[in-house]
C-alpha atoms as a PDB file:
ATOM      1  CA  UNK A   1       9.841  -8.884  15.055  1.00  0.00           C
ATOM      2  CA  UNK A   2       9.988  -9.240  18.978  1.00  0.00           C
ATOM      3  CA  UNK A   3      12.856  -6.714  19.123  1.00  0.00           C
ATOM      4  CA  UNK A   4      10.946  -4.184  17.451  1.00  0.00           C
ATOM      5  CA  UNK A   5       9.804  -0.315  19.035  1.00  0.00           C
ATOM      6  CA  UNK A   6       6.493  -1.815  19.632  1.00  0.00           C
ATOM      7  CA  UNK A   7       4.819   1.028  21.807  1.00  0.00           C
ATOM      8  CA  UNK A   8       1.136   0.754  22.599  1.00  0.00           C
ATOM      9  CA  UNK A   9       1.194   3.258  24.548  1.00  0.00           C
ATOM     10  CA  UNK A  10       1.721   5.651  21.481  1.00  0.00           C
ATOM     11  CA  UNK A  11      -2.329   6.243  19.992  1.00  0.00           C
ATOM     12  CA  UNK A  12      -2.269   7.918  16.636  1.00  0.00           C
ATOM     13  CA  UNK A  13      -4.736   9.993  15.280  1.00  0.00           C
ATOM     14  CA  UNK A  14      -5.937   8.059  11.986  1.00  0.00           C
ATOM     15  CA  UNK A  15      -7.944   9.151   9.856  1.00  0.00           C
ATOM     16  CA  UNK A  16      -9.447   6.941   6.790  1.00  0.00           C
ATOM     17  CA  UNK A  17      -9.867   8.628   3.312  1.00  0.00           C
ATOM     18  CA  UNK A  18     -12.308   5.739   1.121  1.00  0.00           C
ATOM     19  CA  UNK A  19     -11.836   5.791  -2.402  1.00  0.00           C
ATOM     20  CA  UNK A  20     -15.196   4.179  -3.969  1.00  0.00           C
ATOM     21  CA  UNK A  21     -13.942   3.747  -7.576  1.00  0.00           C
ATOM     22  CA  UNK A  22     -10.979   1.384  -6.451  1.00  0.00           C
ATOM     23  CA  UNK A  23     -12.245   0.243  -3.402  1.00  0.00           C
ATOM     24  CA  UNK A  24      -9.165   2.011  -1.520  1.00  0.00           C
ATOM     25  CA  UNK A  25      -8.652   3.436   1.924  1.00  0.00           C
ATOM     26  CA  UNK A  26      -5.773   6.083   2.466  1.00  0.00           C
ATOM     27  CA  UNK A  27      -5.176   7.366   5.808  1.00  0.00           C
ATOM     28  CA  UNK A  28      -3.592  10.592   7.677  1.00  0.00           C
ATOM     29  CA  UNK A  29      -2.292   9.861  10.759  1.00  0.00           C
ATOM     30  CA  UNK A  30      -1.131  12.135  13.217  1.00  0.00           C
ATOM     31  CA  UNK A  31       0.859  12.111  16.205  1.00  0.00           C
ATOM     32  CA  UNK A  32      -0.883  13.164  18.840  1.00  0.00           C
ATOM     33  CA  UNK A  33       1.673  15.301  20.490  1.00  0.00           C
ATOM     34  CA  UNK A  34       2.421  16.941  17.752  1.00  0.00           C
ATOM     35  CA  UNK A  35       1.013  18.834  14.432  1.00  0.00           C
ATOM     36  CA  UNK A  36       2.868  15.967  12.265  1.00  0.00           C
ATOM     37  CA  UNK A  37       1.419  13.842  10.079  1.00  0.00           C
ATOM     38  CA  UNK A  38       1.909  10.887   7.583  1.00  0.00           C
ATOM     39  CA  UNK A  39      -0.223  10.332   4.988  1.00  0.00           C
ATOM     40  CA  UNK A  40      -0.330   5.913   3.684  1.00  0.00           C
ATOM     41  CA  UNK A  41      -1.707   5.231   0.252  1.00  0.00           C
ATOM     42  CA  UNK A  42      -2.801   8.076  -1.201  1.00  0.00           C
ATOM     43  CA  UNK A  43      -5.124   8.026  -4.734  1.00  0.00           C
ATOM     44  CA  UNK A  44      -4.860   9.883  -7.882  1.00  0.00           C
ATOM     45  CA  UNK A  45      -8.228   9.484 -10.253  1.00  0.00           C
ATOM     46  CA  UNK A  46      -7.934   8.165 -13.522  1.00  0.00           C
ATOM     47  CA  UNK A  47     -10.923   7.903 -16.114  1.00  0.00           C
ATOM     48  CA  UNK A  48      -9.094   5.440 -17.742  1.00  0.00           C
ATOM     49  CA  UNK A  49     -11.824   5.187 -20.917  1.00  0.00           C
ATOM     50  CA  UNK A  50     -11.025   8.705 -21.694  1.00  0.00           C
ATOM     51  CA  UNK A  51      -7.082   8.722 -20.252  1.00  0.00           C
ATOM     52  CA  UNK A  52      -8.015  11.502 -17.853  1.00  0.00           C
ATOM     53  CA  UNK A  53      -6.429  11.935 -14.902  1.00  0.00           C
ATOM     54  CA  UNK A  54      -8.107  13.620 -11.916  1.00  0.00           C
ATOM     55  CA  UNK A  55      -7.162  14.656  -8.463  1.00  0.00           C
ATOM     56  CA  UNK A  56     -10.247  14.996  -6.582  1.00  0.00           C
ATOM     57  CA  UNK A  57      -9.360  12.351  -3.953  1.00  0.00           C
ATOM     58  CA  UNK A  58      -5.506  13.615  -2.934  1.00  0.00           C
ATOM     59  CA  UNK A  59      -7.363  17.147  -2.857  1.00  0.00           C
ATOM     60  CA  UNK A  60      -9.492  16.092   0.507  1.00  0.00           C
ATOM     61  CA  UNK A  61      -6.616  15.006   1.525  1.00  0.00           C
ATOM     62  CA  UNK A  62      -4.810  17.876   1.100  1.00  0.00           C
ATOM     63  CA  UNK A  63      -7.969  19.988   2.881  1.00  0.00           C
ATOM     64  CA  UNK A  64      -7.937  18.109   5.327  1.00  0.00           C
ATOM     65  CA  UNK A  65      -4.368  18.495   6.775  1.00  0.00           C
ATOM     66  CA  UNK A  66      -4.872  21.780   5.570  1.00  0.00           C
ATOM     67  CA  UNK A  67      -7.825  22.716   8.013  1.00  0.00           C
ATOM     68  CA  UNK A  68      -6.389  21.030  10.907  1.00  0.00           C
ATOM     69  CA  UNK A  69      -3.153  22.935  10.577  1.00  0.00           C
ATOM     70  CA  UNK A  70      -1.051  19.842  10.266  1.00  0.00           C
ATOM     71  CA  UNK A  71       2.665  19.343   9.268  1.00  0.00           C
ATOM     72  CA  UNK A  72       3.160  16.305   6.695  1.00  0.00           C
ATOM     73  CA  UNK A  73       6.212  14.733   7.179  1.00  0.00           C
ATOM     74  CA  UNK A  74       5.797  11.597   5.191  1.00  0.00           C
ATOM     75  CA  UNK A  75       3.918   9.957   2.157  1.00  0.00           C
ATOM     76  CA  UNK A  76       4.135   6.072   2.647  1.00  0.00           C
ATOM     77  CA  UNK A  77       3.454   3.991  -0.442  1.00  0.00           C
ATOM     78  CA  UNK A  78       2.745   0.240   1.163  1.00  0.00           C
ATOM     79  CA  UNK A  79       3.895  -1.237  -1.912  1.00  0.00           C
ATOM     80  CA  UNK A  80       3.249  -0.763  -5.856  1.00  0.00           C
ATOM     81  CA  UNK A  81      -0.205  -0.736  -6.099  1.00  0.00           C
ATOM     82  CA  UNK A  82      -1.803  -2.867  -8.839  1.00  0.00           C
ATOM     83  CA  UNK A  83      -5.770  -1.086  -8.366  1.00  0.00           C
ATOM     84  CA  UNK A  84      -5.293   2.070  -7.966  1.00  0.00           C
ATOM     85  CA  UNK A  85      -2.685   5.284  -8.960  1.00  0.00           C
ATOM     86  CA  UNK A  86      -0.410   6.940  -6.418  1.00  0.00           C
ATOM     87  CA  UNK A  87      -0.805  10.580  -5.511  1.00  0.00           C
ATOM     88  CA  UNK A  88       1.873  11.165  -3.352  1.00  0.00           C
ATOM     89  CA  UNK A  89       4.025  13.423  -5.816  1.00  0.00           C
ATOM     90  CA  UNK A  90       1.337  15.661  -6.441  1.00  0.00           C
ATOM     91  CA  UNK A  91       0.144  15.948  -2.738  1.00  0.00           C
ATOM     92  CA  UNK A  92       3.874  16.241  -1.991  1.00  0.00           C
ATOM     93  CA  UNK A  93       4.205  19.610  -4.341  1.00  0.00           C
ATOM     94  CA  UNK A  94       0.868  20.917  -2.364  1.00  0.00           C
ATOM     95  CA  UNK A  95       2.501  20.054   1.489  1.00  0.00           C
ATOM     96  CA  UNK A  96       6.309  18.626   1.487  1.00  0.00           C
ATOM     97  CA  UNK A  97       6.958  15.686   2.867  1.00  0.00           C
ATOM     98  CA  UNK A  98       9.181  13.073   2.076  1.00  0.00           C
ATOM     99  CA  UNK A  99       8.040   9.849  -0.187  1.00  0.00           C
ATOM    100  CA  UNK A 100       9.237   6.339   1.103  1.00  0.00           C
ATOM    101  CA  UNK A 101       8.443   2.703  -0.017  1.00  0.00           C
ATOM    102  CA  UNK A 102      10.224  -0.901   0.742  1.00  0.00           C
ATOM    103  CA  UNK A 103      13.739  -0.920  -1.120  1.00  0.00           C
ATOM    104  CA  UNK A 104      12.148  -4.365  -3.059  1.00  0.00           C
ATOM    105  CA  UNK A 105      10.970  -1.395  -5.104  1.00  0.00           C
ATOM    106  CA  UNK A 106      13.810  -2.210  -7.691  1.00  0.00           C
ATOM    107  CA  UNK A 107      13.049  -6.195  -7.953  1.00  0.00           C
ATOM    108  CA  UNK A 108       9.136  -4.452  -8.949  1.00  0.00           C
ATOM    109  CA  UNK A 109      10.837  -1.469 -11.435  1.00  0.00           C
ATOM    110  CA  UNK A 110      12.978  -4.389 -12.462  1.00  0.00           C
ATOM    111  CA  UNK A 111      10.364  -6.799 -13.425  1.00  0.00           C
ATOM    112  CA  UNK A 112       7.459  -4.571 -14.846  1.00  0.00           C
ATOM    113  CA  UNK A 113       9.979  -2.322 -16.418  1.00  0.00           C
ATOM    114  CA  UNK A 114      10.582  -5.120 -18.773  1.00  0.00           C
ATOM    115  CA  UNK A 115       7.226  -5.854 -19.322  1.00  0.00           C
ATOM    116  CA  UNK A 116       6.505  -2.511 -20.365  1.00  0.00           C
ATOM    117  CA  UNK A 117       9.497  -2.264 -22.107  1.00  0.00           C
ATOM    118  CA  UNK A 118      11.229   0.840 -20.902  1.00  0.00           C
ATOM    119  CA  UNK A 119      14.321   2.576 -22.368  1.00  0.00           C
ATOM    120  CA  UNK A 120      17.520   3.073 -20.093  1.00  0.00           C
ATOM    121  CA  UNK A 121      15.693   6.687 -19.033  1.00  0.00           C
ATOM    122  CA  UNK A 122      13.693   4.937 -16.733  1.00  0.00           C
ATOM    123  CA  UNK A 123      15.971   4.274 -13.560  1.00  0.00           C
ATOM    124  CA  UNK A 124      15.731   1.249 -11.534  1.00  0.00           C
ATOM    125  CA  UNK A 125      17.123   2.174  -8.446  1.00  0.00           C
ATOM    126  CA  UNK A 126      14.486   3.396  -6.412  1.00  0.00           C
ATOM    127  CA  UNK A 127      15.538   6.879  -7.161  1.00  0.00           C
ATOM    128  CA  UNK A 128      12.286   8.204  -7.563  1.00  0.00           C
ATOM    129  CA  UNK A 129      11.601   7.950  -3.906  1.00  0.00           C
ATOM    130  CA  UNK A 130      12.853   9.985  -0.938  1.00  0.00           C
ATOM    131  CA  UNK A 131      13.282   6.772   1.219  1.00  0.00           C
ATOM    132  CA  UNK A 132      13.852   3.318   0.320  1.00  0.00           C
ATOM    133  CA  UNK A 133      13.100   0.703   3.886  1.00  0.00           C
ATOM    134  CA  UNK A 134      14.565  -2.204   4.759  1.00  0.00           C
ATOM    135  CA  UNK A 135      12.932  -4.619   7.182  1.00  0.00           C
ATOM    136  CA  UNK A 136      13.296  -3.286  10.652  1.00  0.00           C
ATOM    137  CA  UNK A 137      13.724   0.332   9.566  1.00  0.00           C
ATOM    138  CA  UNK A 138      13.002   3.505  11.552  1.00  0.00           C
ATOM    139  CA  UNK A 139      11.739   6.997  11.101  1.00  0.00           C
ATOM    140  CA  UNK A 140       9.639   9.606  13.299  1.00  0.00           C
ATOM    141  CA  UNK A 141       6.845  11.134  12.339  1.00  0.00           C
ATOM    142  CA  UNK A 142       7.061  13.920  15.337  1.00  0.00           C
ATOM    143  CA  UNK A 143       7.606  12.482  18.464  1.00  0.00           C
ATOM    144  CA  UNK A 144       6.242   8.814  17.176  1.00  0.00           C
ATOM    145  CA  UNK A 145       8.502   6.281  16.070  1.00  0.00           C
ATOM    146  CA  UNK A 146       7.351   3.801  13.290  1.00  0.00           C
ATOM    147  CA  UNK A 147       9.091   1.405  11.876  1.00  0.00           C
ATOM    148  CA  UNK A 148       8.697  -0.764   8.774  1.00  0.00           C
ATOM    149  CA  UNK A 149       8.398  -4.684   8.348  1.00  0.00           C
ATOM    150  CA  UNK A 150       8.889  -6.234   5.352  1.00  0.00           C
ATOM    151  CA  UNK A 151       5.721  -8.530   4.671  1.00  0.00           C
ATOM    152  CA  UNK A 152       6.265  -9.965   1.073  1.00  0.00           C
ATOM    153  CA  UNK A 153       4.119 -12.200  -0.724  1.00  0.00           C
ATOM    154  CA  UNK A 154       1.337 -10.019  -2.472  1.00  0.00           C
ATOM    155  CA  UNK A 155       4.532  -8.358  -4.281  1.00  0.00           C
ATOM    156  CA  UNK A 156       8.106  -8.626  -3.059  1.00  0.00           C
ATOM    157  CA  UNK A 157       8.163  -4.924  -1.887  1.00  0.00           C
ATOM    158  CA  UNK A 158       5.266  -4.698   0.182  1.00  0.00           C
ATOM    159  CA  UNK A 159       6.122  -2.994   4.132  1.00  0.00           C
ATOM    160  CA  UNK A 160       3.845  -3.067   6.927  1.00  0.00           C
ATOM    161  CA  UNK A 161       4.216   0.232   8.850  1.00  0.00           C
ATOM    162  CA  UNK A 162       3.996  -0.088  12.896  1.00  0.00           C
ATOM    163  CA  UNK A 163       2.897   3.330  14.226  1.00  0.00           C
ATOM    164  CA  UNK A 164       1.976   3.182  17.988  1.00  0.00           C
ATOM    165  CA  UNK A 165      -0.711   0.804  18.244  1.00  0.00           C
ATOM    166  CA  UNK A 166      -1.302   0.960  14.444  1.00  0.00           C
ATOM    167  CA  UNK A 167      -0.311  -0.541  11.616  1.00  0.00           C
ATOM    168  CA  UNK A 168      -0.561  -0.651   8.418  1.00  0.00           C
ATOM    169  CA  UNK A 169      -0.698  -3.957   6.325  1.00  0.00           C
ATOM    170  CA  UNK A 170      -1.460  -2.412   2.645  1.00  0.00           C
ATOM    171  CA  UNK A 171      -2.398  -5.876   0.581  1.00  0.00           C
ATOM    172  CA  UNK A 172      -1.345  -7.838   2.886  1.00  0.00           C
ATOM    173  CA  UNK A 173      -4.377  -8.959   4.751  1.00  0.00           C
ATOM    174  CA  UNK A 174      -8.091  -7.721   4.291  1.00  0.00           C
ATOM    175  CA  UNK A 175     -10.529  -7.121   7.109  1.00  0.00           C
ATOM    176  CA  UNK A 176     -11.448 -10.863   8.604  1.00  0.00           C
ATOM    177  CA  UNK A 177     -14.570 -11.604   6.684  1.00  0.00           C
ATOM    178  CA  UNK A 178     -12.013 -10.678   3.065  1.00  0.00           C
ATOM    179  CA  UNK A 179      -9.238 -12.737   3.690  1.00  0.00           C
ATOM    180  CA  UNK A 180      -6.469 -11.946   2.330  1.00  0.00           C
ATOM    181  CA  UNK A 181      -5.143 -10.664  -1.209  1.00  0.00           C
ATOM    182  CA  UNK A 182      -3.915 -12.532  -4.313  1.00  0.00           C
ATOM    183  CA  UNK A 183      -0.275 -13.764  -4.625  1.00  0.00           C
ATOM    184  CA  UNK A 184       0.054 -14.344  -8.224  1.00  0.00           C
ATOM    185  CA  UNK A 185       1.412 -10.877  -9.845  1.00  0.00           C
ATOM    186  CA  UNK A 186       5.292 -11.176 -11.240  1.00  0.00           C
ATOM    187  CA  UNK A 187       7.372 -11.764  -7.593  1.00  0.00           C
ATOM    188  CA  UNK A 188       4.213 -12.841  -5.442  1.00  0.00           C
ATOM    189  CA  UNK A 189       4.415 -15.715  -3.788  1.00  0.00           C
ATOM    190  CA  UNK A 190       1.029 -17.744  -1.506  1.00  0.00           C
ATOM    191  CA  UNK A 191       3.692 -19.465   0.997  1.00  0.00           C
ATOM    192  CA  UNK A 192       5.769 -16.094   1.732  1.00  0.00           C
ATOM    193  CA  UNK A 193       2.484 -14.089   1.708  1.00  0.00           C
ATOM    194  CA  UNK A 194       1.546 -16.421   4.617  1.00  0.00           C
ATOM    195  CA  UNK A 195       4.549 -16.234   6.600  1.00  0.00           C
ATOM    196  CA  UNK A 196       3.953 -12.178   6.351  1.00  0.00           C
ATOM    197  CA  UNK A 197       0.712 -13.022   7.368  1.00  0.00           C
ATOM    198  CA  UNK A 198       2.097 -14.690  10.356  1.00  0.00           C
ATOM    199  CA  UNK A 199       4.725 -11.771  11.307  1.00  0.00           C
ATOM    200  CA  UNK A 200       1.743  -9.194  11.283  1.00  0.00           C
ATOM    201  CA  UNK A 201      -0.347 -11.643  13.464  1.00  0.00           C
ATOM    202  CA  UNK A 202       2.553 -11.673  16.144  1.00  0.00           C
ATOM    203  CA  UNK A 203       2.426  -8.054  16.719  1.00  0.00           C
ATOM    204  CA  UNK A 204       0.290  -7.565  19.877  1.00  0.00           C
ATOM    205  CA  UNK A 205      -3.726  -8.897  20.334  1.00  0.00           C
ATOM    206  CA  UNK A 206      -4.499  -5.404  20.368  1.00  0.00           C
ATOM    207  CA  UNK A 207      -2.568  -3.806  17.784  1.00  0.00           C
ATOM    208  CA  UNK A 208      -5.090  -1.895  15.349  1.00  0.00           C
ATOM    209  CA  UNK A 209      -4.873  -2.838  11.596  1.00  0.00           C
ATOM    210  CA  UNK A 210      -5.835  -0.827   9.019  1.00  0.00           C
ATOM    211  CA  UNK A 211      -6.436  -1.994   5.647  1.00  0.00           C
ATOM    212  CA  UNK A 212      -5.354  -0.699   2.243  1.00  0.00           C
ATOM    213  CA  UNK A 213      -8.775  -2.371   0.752  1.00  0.00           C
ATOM    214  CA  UNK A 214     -12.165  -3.019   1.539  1.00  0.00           C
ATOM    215  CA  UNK A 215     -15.055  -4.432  -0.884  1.00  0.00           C
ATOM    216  CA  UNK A 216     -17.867  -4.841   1.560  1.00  0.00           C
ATOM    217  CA  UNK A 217     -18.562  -9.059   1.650  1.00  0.00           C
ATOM    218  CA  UNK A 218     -21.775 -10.378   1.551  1.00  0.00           C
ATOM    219  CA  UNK A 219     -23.385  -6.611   1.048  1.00  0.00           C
ATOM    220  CA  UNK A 220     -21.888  -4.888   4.401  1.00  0.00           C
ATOM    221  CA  UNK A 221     -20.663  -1.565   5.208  1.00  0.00           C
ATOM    222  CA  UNK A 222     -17.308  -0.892   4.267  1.00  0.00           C
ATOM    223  CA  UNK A 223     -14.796  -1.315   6.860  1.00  0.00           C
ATOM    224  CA  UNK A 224     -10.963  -0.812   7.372  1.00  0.00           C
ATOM    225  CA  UNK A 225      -9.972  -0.667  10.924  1.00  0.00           C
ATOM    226  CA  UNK A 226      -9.981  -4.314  13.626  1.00  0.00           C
ATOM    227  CA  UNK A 227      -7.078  -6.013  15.159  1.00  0.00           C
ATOM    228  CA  UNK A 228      -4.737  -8.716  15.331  1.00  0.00           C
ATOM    229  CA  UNK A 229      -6.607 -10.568  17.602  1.00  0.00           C
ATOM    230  CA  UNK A 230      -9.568 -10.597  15.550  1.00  0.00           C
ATOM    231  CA  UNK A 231      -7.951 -11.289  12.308  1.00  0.00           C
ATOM    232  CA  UNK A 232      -6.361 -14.220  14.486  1.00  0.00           C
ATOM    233  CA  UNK A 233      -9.522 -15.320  15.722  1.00  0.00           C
ATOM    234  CA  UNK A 234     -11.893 -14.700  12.648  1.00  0.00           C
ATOM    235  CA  UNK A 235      -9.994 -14.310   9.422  1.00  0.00           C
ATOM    236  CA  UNK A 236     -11.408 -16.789   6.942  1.00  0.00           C
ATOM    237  CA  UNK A 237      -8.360 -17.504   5.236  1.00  0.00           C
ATOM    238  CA  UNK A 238      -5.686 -17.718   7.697  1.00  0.00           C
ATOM    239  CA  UNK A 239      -7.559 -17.559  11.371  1.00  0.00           C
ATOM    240  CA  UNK A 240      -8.279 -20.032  13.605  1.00  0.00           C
ATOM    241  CA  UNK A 241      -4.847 -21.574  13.142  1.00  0.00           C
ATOM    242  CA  UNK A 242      -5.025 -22.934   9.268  1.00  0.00           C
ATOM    243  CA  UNK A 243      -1.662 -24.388   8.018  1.00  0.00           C
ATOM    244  CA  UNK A 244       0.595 -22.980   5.269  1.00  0.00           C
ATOM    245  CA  UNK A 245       0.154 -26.220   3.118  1.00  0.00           C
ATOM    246  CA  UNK A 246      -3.433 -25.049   3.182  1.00  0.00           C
ATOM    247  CA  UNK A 247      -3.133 -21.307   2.684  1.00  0.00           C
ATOM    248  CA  UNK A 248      -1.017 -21.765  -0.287  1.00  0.00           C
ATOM    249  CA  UNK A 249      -3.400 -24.448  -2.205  1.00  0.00           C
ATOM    250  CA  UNK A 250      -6.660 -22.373  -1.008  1.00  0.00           C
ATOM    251  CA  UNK A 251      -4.604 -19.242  -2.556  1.00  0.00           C
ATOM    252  CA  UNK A 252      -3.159 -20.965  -5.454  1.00  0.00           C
ATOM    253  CA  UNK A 253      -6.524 -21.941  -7.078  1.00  0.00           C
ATOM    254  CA  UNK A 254      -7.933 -18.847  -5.787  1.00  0.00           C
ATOM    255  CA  UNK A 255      -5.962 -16.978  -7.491  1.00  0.00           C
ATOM    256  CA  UNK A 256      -6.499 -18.937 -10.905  1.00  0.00           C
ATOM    257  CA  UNK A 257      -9.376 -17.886 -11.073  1.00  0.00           C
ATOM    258  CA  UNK A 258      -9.315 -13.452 -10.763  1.00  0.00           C
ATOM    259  CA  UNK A 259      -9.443 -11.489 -13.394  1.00  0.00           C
ATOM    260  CA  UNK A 260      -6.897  -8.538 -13.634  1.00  0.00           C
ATOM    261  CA  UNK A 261      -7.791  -5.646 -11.927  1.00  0.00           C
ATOM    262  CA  UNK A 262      -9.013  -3.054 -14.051  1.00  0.00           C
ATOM    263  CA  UNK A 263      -6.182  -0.766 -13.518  1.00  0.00           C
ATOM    264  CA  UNK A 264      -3.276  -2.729 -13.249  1.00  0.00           C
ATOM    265  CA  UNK A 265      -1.648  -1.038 -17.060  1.00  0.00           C
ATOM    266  CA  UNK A 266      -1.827   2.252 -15.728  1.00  0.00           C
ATOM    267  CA  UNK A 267      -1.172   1.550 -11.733  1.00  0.00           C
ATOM    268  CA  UNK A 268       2.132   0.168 -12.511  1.00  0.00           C
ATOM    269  CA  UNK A 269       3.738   2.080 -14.897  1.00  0.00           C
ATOM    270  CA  UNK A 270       3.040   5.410 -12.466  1.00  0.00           C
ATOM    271  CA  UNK A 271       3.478   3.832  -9.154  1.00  0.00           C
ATOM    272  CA  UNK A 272       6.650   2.236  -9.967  1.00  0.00           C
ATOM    273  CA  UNK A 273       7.823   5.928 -10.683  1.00  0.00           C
ATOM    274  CA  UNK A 274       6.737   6.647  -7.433  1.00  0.00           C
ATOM    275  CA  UNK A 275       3.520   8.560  -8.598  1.00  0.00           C
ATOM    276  CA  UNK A 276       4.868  10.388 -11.411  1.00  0.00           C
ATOM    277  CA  UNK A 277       3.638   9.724 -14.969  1.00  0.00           C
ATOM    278  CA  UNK A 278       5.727   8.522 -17.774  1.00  0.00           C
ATOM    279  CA  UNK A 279       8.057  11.657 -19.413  1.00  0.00           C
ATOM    280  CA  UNK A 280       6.545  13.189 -22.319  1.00  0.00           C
ATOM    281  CA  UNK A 281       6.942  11.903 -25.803  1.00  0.00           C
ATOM    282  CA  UNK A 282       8.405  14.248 -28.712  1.00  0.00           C
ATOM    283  CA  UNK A 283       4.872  15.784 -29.213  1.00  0.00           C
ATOM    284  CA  UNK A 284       4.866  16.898 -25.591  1.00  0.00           C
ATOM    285  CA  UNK A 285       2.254  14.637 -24.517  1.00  0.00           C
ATOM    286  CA  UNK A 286       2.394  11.822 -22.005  1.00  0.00           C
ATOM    287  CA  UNK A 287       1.152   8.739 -23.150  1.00  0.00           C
ATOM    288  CA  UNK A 288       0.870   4.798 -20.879  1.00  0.00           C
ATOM    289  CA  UNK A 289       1.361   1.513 -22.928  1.00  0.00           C
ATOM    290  CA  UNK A 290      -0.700  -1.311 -23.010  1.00  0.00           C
ATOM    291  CA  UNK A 291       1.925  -4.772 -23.190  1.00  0.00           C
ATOM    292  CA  UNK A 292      -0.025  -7.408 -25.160  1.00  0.00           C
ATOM    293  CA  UNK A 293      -0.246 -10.656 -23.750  1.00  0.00           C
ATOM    294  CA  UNK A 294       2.440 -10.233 -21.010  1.00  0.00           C
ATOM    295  CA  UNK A 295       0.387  -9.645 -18.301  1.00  0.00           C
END
C-alpha cells in the first residue's frame, strides 16, 4: 500500500460515539476544512429478549452532526458486523449520505444468505449499498481524500479506511493490550487476518488507529484511539515482531474456545442488507430467524 494517498498532513476531526451494550465505538469524522462529515460504524439498539429495536444510539449521532451544522456525506460500514446492528439506513433517512462497504459484501450475503436460508428476494449483489470498494479505492469526504484497503481475515469483506492521519481498522486489530479479533466466522481466515494485520502496520508510525471495539482488559478505561507504532511496539498478539506460524496457532486455539457473540442471529441478517431489516411477512410484521445448528 506504498502507492497509496497517504497524507498526514490531512488531521480529521474524529469524534468517538461508545456503545456500552456491544462494546462498540462509531465515529464522525470531519474534514476540517470543510462542514463534511463521514460517519464509520454506526449502532442500532436491539433488546433482543423482547425483539425490540431501538435507536437511541444513531440518534446522538444524528444530534450531534446536527448541532455542529455538519454535512454527512458518507456512512462507512467496516465490514458485516457480527456484535452489533447497523444504523446507517435509518441515520441516512435523518441526514443523506451515501452507504458504502468492501465489494466482498457478496462472498458474506452469499454465505450467510444460505445459512439463513433466504428466498431469491434477497439480492446478493451488494445492491443494498450506495458504494461497493475495492482495495485501493477512492472517495472525498470534502476536501479529504480517503481511500479503502482491503484487510481480510476477520471476514472476507472487511476495509480499513485511510482518512488523513486516521484510519480505521473495524475488527481488524484491537487497541494493543486486546489483540486482535477472532478469525473463525464462515470466510475468516488467522493467516490472511495477519497479513492485514501487517498492511495496516505499514501505514506510517504515526498514523492514528481507531478501533471498532473496545472491552476494557484487565479492568481499564475504555479506549479506541493509539497508533501504528504502538500497536507495532506493544500489541500482544502480533507486536514485537511475532511470526505468522505463530499468530495463526495462538489464533486458531483461541478461537476454539469463544462463544458466539450474543448478537450474531440478528447482526447478520440486517447488516448484510446493509442496515435494513428483513421485508415483512404476509401479516405485515417483520420477523429474524434463528438457523439451528448452522452456526
Amino acid at each position: 500500500m506504498t502507492n497509496d494517498p497517504v497524507d498526514m498532513s490531512v488531521k480529521p476531526d474524529v469524534k468517538g460515539f461508545f456503545d456500552e451494550a456491544t462494546n462498540t465505538i462509531s465515529y464522525v469524522v470531519k474534514d476540517p476544512a470543510s462542514n463534511a462529515c463521514a460517519v464509520i460504524d454506526s449502532v442500532m439498539d436491539i433488546d433482543y429478549a423482547a425483539g425490540r429495536i431501538t435507536y437511541e444510539h444513531a440518534d446522538q449521532i444524528i444530534a450531534d452532526i446536527e448541532a455542529r451544522g455538519l454535512d454527512l456525506q458518507w456512512l462507512i460500514e467496516t465490514h458485516v458486523h457480527a456484535d452489533h446492528l447497523s444504523a446507517a439506513p435509518y441515520i441516512q433517512a435523518k441526514l443523506g449520505g451515501r452507504i458504502g462497504i468492501g465489494r466482498n459484501i457478496k462472498i458474506v450475503q452469499d454465505t450467510f444468505g444460505k445459512i439463513f436460508n433466504e428466498g431469491t428476494e434477497f439480492q446478493r449483489d451488494g445492491s443494498q449499498f450506495d458504494r461497493l470498494f475495492d482495495d485501493g479505492d477512492t472517495y472525498r469526504i470534502g476536501s479529504m481524500t480517503a481511500f479503502a484497503m482491503h484487510t481480510p481475515g476477520h471476514t472476507p469483506a472487511c476495509m480499513t479506511h485511510v482518512i488523513g492521519n486516521a484510519a480505521f481498522v473495524g475488527d481488524t486489530l484491537f487497541m494493543p493490550d486486546g489483540g486482535s479479533a477472532r478469525a473463525d466466522f464462515p470466510g475468516g481466515d488467522a493467516g490472511i487476518l495477519y497479513d492485514s494485520i501487517q498492511m495496516v502496520l505499514a501505514l506510517p508510525d504515526e498514523m492514528r488507529l481507531f478501533m471498532c471495539h473496545d472491552y476494557g482488559p484487565n479492568g481499564r478505561e475504555i479506549r479506541w484511539e493509539t497508533t501504528v507504532g504502538e500497536e507495532k511496539a506493544h500489541n500482544i498478539h502480533v507486536g514485537g515482531g511475532k511470526t505468522r506460524e505463530d499468530f495463526v496457532k495462538f489464533r486458531t486455539e483461541r478461537d476454539a474456545q469463544l462463544a458466539m457473540p450474543k448478537l450474531i442471529i440478528p447482526s447478520l441478517q440486517i447488516n448484510m442488507r446493509g442496515g435494513k431489516l428483513p421485508p415483512a411477512e404476509d401479516d405485515g410484521k417483520t420477523y429474524l430467524k434463528v438457523p439451528v445448528n448452522k452456526l
